[in-house]
Protein backbone atom coordinates (compact mmCIF):
# COMPACT_ATOMS: atom_id res chain seq x y z
CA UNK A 1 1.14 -10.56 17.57
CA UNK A 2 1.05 -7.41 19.51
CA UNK A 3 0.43 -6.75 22.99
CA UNK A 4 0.05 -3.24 22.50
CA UNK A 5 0.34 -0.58 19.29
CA UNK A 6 2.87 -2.07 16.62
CA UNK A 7 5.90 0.99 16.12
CA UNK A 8 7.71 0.42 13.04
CA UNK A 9 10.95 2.38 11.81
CA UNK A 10 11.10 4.18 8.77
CA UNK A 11 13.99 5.66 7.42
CA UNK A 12 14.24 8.12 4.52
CA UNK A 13 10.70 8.90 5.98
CA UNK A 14 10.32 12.56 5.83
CA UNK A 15 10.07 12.87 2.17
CA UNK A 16 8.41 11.15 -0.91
CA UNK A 17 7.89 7.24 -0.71
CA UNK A 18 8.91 6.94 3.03
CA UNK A 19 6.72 9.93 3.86
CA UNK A 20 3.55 7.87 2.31
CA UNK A 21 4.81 4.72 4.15
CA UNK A 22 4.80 6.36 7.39
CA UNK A 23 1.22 8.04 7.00
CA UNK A 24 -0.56 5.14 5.48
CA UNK A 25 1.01 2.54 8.30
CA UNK A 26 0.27 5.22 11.23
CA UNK A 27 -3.44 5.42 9.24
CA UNK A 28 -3.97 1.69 10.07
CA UNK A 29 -2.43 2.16 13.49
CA UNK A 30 1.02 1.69 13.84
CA UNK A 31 3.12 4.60 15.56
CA UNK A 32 6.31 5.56 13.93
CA UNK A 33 9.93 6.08 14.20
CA UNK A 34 11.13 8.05 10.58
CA UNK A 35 14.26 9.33 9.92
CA UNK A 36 16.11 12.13 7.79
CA UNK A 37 19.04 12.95 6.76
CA UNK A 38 18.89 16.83 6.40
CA UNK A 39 15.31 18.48 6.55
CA UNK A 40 14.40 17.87 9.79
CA UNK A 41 11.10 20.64 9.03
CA UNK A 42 9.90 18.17 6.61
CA UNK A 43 10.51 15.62 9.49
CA UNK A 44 8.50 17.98 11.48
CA UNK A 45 6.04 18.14 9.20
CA UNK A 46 5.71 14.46 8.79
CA UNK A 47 5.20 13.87 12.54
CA UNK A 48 2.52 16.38 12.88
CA UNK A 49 0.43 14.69 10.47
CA UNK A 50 0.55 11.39 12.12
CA UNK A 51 -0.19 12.98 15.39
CA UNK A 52 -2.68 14.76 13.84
CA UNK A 53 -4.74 11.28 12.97
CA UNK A 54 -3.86 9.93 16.68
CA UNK A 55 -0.59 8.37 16.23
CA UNK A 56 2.72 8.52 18.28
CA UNK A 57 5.30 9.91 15.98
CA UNK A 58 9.41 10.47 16.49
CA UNK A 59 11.78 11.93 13.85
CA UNK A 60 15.40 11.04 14.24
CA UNK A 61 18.17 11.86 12.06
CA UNK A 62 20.45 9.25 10.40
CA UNK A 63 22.52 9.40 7.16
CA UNK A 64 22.33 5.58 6.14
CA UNK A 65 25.61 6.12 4.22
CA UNK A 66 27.61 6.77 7.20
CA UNK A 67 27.65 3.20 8.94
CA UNK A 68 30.32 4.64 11.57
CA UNK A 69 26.96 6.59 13.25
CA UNK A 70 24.70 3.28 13.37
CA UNK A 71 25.99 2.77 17.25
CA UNK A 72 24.92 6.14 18.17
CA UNK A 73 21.98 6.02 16.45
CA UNK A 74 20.24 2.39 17.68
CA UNK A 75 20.96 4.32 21.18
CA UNK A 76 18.70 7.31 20.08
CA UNK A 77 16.37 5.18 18.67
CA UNK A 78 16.32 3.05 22.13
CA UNK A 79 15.93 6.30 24.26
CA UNK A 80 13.02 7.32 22.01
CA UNK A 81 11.43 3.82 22.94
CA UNK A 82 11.57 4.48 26.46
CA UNK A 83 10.95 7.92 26.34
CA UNK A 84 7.79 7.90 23.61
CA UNK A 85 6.16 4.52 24.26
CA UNK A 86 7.96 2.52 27.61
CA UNK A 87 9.01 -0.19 25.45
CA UNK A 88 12.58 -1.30 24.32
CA UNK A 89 11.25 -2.74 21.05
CA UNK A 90 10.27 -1.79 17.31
CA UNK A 91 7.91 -4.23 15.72
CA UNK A 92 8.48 -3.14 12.17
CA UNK A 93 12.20 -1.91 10.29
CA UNK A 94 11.70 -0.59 6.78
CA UNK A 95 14.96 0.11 4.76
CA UNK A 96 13.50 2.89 2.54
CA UNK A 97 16.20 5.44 2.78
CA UNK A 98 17.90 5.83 -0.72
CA UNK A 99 19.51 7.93 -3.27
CA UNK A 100 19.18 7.79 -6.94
CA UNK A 101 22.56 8.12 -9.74
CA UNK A 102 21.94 7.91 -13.36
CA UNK A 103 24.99 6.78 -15.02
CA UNK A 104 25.73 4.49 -18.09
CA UNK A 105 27.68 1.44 -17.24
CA UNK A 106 30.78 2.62 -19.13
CA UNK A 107 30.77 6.30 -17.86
CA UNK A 108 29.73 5.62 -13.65
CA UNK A 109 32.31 6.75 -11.23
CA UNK A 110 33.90 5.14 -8.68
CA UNK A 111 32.73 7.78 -5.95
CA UNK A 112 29.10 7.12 -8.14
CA UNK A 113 29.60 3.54 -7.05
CA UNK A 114 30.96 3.62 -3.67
CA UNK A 115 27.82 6.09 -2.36
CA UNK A 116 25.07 3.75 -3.95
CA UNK A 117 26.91 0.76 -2.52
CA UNK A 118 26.96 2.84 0.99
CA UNK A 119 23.42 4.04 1.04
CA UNK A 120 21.91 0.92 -0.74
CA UNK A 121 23.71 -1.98 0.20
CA UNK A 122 26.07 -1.46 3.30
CA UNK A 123 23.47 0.96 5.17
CA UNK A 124 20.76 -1.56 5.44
CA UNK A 125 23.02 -4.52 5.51
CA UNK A 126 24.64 -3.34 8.95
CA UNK A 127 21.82 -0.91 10.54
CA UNK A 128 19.86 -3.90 10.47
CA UNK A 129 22.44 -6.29 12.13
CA UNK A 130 22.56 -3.51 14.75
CA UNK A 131 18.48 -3.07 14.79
CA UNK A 132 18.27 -6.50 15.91
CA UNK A 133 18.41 -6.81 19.76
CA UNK A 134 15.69 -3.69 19.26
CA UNK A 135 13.12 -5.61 16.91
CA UNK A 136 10.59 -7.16 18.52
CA UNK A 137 10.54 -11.35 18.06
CA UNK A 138 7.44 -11.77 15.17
CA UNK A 139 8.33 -8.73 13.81
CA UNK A 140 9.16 -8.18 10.30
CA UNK A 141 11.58 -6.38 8.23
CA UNK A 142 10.75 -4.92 4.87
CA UNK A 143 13.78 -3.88 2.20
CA UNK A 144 12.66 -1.39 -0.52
CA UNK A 145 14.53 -2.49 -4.50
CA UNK A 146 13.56 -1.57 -7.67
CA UNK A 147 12.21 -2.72 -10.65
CA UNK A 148 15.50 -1.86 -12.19
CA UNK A 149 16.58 -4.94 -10.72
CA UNK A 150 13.97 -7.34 -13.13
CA UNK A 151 14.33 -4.96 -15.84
CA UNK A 152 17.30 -3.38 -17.38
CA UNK A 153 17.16 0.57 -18.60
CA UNK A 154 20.61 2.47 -19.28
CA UNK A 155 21.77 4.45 -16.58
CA UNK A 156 20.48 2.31 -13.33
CA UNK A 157 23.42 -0.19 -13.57
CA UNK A 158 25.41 0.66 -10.45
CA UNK A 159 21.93 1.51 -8.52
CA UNK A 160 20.17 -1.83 -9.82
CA UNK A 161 23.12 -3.82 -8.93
CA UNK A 162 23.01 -2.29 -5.16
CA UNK A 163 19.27 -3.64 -5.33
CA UNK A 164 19.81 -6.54 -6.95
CA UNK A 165 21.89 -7.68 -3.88
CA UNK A 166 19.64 -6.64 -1.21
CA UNK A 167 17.05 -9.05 -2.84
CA UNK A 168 19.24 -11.61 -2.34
CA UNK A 169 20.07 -9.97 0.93
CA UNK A 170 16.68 -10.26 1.83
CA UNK A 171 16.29 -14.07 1.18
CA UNK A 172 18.89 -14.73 3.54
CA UNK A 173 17.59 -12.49 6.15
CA UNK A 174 14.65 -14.20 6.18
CA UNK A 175 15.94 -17.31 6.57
CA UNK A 176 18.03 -16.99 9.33
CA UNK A 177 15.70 -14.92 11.14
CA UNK A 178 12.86 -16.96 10.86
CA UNK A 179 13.64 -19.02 14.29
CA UNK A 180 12.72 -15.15 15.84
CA UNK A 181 9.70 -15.26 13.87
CA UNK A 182 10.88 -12.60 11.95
CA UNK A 183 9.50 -11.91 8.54
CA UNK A 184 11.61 -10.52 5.54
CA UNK A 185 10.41 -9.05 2.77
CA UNK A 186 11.33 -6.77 -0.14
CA UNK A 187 9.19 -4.51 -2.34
CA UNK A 188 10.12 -3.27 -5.79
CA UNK A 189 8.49 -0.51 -7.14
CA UNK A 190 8.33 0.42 -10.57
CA UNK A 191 8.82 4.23 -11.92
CA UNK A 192 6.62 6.49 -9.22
CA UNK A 193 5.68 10.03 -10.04
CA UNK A 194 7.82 11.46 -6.99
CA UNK A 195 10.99 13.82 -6.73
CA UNK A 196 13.58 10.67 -7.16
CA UNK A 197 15.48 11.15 -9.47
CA UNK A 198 15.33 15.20 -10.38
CA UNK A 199 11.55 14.41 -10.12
CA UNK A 200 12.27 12.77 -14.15
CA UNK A 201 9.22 10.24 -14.38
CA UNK A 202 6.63 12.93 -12.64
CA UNK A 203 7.75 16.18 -14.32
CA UNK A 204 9.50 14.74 -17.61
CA UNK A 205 6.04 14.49 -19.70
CA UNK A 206 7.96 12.17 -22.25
CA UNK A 207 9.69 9.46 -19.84
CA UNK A 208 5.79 9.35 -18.21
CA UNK A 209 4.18 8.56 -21.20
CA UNK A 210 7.05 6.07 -22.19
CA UNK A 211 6.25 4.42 -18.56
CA UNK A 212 2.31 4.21 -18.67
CA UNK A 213 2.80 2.90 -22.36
CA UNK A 214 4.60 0.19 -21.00
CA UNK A 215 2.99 -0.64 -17.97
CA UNK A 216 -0.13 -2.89 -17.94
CA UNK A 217 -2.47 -0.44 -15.63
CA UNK A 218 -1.32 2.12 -18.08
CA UNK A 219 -0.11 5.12 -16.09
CA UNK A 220 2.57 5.57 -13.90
CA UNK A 221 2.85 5.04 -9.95
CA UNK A 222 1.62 7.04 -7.18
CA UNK A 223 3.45 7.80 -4.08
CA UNK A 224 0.59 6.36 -2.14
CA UNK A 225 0.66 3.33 -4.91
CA UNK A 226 3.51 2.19 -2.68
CA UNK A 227 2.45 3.35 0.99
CA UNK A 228 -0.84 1.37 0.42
CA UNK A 229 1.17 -1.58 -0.48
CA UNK A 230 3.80 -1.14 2.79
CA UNK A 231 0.35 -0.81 4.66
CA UNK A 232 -0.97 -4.41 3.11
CA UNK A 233 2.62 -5.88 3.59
CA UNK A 234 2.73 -4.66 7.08
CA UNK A 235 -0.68 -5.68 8.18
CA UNK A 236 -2.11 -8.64 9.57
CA UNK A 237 -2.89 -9.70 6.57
CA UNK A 238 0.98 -10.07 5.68
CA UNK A 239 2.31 -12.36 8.21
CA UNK A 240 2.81 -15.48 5.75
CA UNK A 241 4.46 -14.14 3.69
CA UNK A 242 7.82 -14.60 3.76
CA UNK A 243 11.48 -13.96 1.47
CA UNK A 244 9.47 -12.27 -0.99
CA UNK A 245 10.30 -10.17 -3.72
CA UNK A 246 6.84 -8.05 -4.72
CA UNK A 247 6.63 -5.71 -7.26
CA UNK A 248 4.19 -2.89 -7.52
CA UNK A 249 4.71 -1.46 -10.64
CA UNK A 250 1.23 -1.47 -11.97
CA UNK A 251 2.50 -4.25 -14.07
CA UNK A 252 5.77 -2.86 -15.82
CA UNK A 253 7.38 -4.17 -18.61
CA UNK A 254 5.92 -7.61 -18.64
């Protein structure tokens, strides 16, 4: 598939999940593209641990809530592929970015709503559309859900819903992307031990116990749970696979 090192784009990469994503891909050789939205040292940092192991790295910032700064930004990220690497396309687009709101159905607010919808749904729906003319024919786009969006816990509705629609999203993606040989997939992970959230499932000894007790593998995820899954997705291994909703939840609720 590639002439020359794959570069995949990352956003939400300087912290957490997309921080493991970004390593673990750059570990099997892929340079990277990662945004932030505010902590551009953590960027930093990020960067200098894939150059560290031999990569390219570039850290741009981008609030995926703010689709009015999409034009501006596929023209950074353009620059940075002539500047960094010669080339004028990405291989891989991963739509990591996200924020969490915990909320019972009958108590969420419509601001509550409206900054899910924006960071969840409308973000990746339209920086994609715009990504397009910059990712690379055979390359592949990977959505990040939930597995709020198989299984129902109070206080995820407006967040599941957000990801229940970009699995659907991503069906359609896929479909009328394929004639580009573009692959669409989205991956749903189950409750990680990260700072989502307030840092709940990691630092909230109940809630983890109450996760491993219901999850087949019997603990709860790993930050690099999910990076080594991107990785696998994102390999060569992955190219047949296709409109896919995968789960890696260690077996959660099933």
């Amino acid at each position: 598939m590639h002439t020359s090192t794959p570069i995949a784009l990352i956003t939400g990469g300087s912290r957490g999940l997309g921080r493991d994503m970004a390593l673990k891909l750059a570990a099997q050789g892929t340079d990277v593209i990662l945004t932030y939205r505010s902590r551009h040292d953590e960027a930093a940092a990020v960067v200098a641990a894939i150059e560290a192991i031999g990569r390219r790295a570039v850290a741009l910032p981008l609030d995926v809530g703010d689709s009015a700064g999409f034009d501006t930004f596929v023209e950074t990220v353009a620059e940075a592929l002539r500047t960094h690497w010669q080339r004028e396309r990405l291989d891989f687009l991963v739509n990591n970015a996200g924020i969490g709101a915990h909320a019972l159905f009958a108590d969420t607010e419509e601001a509550q709503f409206d900054a899910l919808m924006n960071v969840h749904l409308k973000g990746p729906f339209f920086l994609t559309q715009k990504l397009l003319p910059t990712l690379a024919d055979g390359g592949s786009i990977l959505n990040v859900s939930s597995g709020l969006a198989r299984f129902s816990l109070p206080g995820f509705a407006a967040y599941a819903a957000m990801k229940g629609a970009i699995e659907v999203l991503t069906r359609y993606q896929a479909r009328e992307l394929g004639e580009r040989g573009i692959t669409v997939n989205v991956l749903a992970p189950g409750a990680i031990e990260t700072d989502f959230g307030g840092g709940a499932v990691r630092d909230n000894p109940e809630l983890n116990a109450f996760v491993a007790a219901n999850t087949a593998l019997g603990r709860a995820g790993h930050v690099d749970d999910i990076g080594d899954a991107v990785a696998a997705l994102l390999g060569p291994g992955g190219r047949w696979i296709n409109g896919q909703r995968i789960e890696a939840s260690g077996g959660m609720f099933l």
